[in-house]
N, C-alpha and C. Protein backbone atom coordinates (compact mmCIF):
# COMPACT_ATOMS: atom_id res chain seq x y z
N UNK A 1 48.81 -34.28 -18.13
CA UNK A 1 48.55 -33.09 -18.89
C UNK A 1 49.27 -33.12 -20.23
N UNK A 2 50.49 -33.57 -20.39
CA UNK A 2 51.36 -34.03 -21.75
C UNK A 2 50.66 -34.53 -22.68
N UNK A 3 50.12 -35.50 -21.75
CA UNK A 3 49.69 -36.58 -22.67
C UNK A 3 48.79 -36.21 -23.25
N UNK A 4 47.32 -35.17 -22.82
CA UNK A 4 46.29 -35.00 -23.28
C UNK A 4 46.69 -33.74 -24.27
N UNK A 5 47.64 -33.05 -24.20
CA UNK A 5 48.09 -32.33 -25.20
C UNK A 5 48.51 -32.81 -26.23
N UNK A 6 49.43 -34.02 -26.15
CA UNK A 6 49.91 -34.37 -27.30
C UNK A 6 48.99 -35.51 -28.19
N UNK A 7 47.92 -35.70 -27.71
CA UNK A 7 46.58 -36.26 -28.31
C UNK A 7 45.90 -34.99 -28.87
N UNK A 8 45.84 -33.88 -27.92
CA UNK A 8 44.79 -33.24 -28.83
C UNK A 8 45.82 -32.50 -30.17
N UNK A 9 47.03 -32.52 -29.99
CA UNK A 9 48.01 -31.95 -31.03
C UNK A 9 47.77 -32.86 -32.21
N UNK A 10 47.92 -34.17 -31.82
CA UNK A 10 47.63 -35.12 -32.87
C UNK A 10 46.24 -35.03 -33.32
N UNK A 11 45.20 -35.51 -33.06
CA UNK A 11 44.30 -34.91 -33.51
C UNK A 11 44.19 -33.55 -34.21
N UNK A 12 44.43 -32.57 -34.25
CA UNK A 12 44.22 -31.47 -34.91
C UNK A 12 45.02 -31.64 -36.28
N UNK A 13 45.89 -31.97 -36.33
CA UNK A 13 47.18 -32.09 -36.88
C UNK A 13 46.58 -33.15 -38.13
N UNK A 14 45.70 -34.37 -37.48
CA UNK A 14 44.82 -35.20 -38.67
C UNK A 14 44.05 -34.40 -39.52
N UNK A 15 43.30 -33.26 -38.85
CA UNK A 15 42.84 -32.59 -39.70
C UNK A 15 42.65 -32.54 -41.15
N UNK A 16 44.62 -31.90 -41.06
CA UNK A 16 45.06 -31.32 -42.30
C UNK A 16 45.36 -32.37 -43.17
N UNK A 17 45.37 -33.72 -42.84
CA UNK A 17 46.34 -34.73 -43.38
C UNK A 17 44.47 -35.40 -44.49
N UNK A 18 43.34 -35.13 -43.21
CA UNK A 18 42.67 -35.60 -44.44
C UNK A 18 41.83 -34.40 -45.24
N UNK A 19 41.64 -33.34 -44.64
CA UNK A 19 41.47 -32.55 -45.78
C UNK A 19 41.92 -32.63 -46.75
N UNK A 20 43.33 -33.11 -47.25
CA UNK A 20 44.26 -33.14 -48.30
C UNK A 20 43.98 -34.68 -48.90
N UNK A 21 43.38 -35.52 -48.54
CA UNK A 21 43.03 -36.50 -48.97
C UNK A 21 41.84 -36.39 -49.73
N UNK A 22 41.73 -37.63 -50.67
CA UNK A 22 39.83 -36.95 -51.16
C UNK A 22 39.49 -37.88 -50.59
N UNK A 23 37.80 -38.11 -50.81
CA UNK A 23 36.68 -38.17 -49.95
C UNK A 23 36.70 -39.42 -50.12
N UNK A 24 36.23 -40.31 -49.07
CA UNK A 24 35.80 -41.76 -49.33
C UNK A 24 34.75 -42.40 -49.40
N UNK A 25 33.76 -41.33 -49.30
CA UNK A 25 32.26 -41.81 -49.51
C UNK A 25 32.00 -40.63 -50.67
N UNK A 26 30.85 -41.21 -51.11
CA UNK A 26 30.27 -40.24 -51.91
C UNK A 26 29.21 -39.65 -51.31
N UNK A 27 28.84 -38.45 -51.63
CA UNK A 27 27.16 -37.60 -50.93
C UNK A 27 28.14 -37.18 -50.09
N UNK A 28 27.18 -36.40 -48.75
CA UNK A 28 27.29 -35.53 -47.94
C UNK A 28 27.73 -36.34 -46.39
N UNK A 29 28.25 -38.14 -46.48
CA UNK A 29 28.31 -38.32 -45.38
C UNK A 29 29.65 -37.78 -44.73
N UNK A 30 29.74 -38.24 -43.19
CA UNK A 30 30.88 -37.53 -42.74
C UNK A 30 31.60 -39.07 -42.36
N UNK A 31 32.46 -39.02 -42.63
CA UNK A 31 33.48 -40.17 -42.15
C UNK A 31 33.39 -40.35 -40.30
N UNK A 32 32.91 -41.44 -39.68
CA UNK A 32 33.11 -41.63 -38.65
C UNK A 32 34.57 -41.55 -38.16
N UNK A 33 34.66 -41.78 -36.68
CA UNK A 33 36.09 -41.34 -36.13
C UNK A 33 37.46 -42.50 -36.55
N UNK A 34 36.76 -43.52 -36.68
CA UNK A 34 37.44 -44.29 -36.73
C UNK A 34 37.63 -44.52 -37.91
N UNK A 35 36.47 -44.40 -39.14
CA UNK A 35 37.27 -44.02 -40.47
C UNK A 35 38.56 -42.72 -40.75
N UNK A 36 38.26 -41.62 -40.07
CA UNK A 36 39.21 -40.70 -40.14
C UNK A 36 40.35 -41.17 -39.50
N UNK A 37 40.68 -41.59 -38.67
CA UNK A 37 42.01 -42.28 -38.04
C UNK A 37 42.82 -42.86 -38.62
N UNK A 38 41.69 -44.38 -39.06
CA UNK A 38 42.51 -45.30 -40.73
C UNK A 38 42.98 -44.62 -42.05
N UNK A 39 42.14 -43.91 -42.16
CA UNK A 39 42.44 -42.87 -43.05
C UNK A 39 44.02 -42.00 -42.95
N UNK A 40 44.07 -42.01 -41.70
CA UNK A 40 45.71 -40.85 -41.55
C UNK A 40 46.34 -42.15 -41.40
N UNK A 41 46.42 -43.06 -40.75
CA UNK A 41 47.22 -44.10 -40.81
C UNK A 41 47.58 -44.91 -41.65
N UNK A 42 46.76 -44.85 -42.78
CA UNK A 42 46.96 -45.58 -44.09
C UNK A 42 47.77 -44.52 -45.23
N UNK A 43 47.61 -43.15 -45.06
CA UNK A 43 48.40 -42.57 -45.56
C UNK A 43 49.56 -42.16 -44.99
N UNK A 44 50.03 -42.34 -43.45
CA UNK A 44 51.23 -42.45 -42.98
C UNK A 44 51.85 -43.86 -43.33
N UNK A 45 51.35 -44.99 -43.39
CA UNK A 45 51.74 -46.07 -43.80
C UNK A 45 52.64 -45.69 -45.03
N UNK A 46 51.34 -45.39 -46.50
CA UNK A 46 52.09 -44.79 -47.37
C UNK A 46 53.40 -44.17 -47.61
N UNK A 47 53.19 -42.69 -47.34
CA UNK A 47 54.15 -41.88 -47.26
C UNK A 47 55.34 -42.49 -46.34
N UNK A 48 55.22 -42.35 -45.12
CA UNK A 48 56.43 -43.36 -44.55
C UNK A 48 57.10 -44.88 -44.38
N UNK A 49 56.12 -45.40 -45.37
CA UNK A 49 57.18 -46.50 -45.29
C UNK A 49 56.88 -47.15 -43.54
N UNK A 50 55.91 -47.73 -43.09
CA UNK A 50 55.89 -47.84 -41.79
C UNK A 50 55.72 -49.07 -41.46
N UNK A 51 56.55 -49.63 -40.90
CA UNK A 51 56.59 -51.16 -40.42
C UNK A 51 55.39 -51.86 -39.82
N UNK A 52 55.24 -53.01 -39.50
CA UNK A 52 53.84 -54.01 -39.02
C UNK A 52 53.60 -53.36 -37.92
N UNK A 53 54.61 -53.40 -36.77
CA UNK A 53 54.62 -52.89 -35.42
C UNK A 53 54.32 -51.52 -35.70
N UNK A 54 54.74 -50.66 -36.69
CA UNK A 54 54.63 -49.29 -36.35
C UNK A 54 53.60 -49.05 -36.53
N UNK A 55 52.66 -49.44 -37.54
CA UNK A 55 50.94 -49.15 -38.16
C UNK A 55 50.13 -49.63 -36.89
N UNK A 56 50.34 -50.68 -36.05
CA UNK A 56 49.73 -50.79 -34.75
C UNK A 56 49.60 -49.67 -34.00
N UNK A 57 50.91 -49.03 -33.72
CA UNK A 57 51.07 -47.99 -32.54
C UNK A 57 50.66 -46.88 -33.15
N UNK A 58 51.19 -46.77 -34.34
CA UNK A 58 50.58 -45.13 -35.17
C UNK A 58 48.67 -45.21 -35.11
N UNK A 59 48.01 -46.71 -35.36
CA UNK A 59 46.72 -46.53 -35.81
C UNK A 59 46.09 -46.03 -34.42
N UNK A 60 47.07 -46.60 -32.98
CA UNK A 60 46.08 -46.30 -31.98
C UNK A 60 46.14 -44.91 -31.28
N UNK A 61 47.38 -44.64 -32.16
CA UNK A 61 47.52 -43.13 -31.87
C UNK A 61 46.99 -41.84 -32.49
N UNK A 62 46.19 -42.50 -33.26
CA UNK A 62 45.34 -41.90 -34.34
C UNK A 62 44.20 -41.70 -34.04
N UNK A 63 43.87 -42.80 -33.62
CA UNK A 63 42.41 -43.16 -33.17
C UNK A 63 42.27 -42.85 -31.81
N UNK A 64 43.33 -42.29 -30.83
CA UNK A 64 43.10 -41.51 -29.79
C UNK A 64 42.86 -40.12 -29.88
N UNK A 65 43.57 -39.65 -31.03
CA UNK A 65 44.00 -38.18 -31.37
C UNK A 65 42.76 -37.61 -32.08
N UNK A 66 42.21 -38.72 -33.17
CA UNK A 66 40.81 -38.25 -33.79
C UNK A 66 39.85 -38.07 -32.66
N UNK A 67 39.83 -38.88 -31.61
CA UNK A 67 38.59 -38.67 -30.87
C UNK A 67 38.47 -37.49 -29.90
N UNK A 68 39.97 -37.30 -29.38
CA UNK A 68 40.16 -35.97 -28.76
C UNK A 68 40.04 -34.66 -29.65
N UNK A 69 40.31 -34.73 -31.00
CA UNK A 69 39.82 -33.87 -31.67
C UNK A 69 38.05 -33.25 -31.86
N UNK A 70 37.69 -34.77 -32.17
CA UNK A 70 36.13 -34.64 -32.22
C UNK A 70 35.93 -33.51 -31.28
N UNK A 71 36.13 -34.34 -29.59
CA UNK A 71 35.74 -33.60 -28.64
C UNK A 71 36.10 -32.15 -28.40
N UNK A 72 37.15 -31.86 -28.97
CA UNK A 72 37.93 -30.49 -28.80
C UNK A 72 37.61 -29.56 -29.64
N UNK A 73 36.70 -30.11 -30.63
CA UNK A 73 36.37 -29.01 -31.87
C UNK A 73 35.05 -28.56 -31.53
N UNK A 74 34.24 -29.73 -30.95
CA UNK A 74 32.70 -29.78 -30.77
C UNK A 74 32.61 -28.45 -29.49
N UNK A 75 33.06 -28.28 -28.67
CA UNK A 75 33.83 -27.38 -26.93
C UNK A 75 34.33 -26.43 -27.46
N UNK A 76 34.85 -26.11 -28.71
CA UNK A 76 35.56 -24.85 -28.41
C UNK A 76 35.07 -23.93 -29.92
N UNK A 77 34.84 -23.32 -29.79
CA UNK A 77 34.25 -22.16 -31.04
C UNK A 77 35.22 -20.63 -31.27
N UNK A 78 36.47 -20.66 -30.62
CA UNK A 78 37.31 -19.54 -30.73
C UNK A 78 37.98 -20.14 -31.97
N UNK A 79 38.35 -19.54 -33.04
CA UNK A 79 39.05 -19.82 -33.75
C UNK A 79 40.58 -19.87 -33.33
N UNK A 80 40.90 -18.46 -32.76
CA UNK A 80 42.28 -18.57 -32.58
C UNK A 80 42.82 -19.20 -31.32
N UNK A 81 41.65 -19.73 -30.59
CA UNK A 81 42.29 -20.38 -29.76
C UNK A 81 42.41 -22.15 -30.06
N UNK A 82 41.60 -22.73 -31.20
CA UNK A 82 42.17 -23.35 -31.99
C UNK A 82 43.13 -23.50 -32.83
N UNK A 83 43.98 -22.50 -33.65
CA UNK A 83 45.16 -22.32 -34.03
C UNK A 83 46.02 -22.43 -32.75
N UNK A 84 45.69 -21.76 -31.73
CA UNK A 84 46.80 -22.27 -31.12
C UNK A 84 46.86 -23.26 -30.33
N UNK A 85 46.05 -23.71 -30.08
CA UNK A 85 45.85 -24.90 -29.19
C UNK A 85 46.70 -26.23 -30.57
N UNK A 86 46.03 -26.12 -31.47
CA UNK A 86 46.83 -26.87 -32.73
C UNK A 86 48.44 -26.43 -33.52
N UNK A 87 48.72 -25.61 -32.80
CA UNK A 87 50.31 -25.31 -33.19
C UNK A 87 51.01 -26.33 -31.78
N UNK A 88 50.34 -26.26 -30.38
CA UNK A 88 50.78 -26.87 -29.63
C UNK A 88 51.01 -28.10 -29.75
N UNK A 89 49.56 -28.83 -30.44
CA UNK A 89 49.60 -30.50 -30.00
C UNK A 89 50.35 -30.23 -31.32
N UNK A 90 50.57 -30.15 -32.62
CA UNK A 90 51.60 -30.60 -33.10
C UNK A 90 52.90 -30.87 -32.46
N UNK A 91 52.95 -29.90 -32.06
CA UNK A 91 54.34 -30.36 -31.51
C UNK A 91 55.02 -31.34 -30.61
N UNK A 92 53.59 -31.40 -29.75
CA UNK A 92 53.54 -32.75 -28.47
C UNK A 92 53.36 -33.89 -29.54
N UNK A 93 52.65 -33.99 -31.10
CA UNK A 93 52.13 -35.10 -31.61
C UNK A 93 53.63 -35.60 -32.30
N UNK A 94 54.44 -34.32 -32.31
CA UNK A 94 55.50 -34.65 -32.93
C UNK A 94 56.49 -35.70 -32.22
N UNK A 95 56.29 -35.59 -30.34
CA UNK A 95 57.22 -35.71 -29.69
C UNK A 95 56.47 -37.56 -29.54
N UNK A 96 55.43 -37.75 -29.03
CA UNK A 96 54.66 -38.81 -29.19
C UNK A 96 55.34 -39.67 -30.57
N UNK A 97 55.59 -39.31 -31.62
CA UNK A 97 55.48 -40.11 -32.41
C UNK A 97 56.96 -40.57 -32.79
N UNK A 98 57.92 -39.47 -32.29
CA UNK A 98 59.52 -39.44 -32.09
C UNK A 98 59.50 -40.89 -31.18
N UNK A 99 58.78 -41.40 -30.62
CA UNK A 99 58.88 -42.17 -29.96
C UNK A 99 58.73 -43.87 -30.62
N UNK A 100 58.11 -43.67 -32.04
CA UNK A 100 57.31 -44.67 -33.03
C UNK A 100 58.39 -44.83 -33.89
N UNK A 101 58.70 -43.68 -34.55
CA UNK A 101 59.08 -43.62 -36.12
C UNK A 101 60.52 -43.19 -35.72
N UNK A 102 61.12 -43.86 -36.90
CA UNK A 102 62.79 -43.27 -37.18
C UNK A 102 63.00 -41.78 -36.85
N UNK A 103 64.29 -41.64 -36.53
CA UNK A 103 64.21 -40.30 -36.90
C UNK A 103 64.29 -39.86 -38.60
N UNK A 104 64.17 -40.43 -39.56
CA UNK A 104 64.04 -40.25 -41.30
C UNK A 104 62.79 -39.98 -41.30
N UNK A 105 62.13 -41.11 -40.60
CA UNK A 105 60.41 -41.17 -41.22
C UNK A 105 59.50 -39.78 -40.21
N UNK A 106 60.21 -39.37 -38.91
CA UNK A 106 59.63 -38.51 -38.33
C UNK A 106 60.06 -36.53 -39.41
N UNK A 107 60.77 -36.88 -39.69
CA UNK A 107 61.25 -35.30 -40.53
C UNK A 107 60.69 -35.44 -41.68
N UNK A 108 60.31 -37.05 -42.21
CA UNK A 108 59.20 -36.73 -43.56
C UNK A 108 58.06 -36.64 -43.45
N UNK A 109 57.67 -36.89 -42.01
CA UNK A 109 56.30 -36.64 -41.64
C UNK A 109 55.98 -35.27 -41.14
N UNK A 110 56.97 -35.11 -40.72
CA UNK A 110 57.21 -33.04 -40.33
C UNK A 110 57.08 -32.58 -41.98
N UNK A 111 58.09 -33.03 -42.92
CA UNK A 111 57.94 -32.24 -43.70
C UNK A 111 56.58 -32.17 -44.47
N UNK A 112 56.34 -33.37 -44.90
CA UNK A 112 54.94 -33.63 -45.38
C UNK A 112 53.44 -33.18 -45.47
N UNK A 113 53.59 -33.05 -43.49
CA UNK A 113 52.54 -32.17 -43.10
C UNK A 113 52.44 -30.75 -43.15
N UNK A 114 53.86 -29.79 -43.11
CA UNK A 114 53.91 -29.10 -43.45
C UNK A 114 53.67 -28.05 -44.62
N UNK A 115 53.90 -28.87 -45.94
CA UNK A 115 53.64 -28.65 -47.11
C UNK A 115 52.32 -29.06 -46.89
N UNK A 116 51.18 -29.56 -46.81
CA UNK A 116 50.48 -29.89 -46.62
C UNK A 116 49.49 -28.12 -46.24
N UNK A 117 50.07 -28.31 -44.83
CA UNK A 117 49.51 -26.85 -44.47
C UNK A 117 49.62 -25.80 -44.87
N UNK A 118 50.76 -25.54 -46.26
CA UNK A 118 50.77 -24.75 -46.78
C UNK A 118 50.38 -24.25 -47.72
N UNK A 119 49.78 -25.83 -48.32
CA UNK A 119 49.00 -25.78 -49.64
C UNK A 119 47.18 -25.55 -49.24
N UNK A 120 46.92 -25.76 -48.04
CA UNK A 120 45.98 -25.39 -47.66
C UNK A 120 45.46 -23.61 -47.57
């Protein structure tokens, strides 16, 4: 049950990371799942500074989290039970990834995303 929380936390949590990114196609297509994944992982790369080994474990944790998202957005039509369901897996995505990243690179990824959501 952790686990599927802290996937769908992560996932939600990508969301915001590529909304804030611009677009990588042009026109009206939608980025497949696995483009959206590379996508957060190439800008966690970025921003954190993330080692060979770490871009492995971060990309597949991405690419678990995007797909549980897919599924979790497509199932559920409450808004606020999406806010909260996504205040949760952050926090599980936080604990998941405490497990990857420094503790430096995990508080710039807290902070990051944060500002992030605020500029949203």
């Amino acid at each position: 049950m952790k686990k599927t929380k802290a996937f769908i936390l992560f996932a939600l949590l990508s969301v915001g990371v590529l909304f804030s990114q611009p677009p990588q196609k042009s026109g009206t297509q939608r980025m497949t799942i696995e483009e959206r994944a590379k996508s957060v992982t190439e800008w966690m790369t970025e921003e954190l500074n993330l080692t060979a080994e770490q871009i492995v474990l971060v990309d597949s944790i991405n690419l678990l989290f995007t797909k549980v998202q897919q599924s979790y957005f497509q199932s559920v039509d409450n808004r606020d039970k999406r806010r909260e369901t996504m205040i949760t897996l952050r926090k599980e995505k936080e604990d998941a990834l405490s497990k990857v990243l420094t503790n430096e690179q995990l508080e710039d990824y807290i902070t990051k995303v944060q500002e992030m959501m605020d500029n949203n």
